[in-house]
Protein backbone atom coordinates (compact mmCIF):
# COMPACT_ATOMS: atom_id res chain seq x y z
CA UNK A 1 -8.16 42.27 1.66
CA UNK A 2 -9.34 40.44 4.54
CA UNK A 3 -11.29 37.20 5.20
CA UNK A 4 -9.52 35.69 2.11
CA UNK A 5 -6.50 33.02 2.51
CA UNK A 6 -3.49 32.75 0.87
CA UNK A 7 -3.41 30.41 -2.26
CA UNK A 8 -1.24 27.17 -1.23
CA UNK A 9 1.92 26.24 -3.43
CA UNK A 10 3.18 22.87 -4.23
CA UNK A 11 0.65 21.01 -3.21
CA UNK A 12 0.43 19.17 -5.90
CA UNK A 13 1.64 15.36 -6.23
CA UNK A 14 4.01 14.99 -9.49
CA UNK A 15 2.68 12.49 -11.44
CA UNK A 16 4.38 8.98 -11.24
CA UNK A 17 6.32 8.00 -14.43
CA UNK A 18 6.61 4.76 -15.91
CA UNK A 19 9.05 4.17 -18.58
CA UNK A 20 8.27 1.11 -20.65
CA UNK A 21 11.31 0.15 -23.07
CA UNK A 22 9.61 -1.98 -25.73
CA UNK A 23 10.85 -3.65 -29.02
CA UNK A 24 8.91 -1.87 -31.59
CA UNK A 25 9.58 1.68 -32.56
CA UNK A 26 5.76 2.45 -33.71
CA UNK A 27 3.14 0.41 -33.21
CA UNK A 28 4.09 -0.42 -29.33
CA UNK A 29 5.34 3.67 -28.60
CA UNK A 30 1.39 4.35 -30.73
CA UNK A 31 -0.04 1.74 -27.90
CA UNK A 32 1.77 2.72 -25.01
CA UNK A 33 1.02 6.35 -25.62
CA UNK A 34 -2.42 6.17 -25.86
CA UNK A 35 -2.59 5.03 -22.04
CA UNK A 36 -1.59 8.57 -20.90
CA UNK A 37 -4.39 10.63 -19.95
CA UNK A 38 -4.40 13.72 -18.98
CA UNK A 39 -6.48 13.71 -15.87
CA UNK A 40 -4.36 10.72 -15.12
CA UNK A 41 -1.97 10.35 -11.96
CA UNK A 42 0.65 8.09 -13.78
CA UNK A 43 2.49 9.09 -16.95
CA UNK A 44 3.66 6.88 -19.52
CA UNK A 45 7.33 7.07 -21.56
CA UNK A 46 7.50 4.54 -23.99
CA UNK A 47 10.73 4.12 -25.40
CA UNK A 48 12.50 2.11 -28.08
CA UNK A 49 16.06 2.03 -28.76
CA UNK A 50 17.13 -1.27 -29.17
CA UNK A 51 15.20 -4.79 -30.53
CA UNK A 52 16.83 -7.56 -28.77
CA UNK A 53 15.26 -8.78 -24.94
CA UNK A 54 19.31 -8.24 -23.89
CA UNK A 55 20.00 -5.04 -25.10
CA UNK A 56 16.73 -4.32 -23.86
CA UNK A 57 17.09 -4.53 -20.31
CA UNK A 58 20.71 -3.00 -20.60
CA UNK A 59 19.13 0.17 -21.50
CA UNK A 60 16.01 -0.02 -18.93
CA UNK A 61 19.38 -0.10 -16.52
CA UNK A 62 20.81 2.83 -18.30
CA UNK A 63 17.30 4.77 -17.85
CA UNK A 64 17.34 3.75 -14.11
CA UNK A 65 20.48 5.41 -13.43
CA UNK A 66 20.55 8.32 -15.50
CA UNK A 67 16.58 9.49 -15.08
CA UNK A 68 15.27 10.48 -11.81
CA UNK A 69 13.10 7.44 -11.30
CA UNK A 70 11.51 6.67 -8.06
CA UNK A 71 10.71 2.98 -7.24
CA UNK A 72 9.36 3.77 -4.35
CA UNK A 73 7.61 5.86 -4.60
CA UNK A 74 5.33 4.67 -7.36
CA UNK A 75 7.34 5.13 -10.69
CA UNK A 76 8.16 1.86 -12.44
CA UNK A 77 10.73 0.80 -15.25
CA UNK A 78 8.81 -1.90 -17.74
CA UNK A 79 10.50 -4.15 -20.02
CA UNK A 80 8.57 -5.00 -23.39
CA UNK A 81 9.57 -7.86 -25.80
CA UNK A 82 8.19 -10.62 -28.03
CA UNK A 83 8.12 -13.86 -26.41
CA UNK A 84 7.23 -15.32 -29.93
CA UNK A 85 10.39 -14.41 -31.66
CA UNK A 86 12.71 -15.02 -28.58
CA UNK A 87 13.93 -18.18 -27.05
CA UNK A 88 12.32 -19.13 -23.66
CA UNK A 89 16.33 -19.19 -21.88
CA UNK A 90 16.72 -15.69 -23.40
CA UNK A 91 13.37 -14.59 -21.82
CA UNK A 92 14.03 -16.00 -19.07
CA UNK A 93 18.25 -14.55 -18.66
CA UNK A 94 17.12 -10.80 -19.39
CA UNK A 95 13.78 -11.00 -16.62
CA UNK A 96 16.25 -12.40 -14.03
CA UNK A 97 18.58 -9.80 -14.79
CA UNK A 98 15.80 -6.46 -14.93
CA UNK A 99 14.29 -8.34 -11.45
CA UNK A 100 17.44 -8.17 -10.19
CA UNK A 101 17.93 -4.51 -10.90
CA UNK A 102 14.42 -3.65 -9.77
CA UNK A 103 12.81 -3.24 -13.38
């Protein structure tokens, strides 16, 4: 055939991730999921595997290493807990310590 190109591959952008570790193992994964859309350029993996801010953090550094997650380029590591039931020095030890490993 003539006067017809050739289809382009990989053009296509991959979608940025962002992993948000969070406390609750339903109703935060049931909130968090509802922000992915599917025309959407960002994807959203809410996880829960622990319930303490500490522990929390530990395994956003976990995910960090072991996933292919791209800071720079857009993908992002989020760190959800409940200020309410947590002691502001607590808070304040596990946000110094994701800052400092770029979550």
């Amino acid at each position: 055939m003539t006067g017809y190109r050739k289809r382009k591959k990989n053009i296509r952008t991959p979608k940025r991730v962002i992993f948000i570790v969070c406390e609750g193992s339903k109703t935060e994964i049931n909130y968090f999921e509802r922000f992915n859309e599917p025309f959407s350029n960002v994807r959203i993996k809410p996880v829960h595997e622990y319930t303490d801010p500490p522990n929390i953090v530990k395994y956003a550094i976990k995910i960090k290493k072991e996933e292919e997650v791209d800071l720079d380029g857009g993908d992002g590591i989020w760190c959800v807990h409940d200020v309410d039931e947590n002691r502001n020095e607590i808070i304040k030890n596990c946000t110094d310590h994701a800052q400092a490993n770029g979550i």
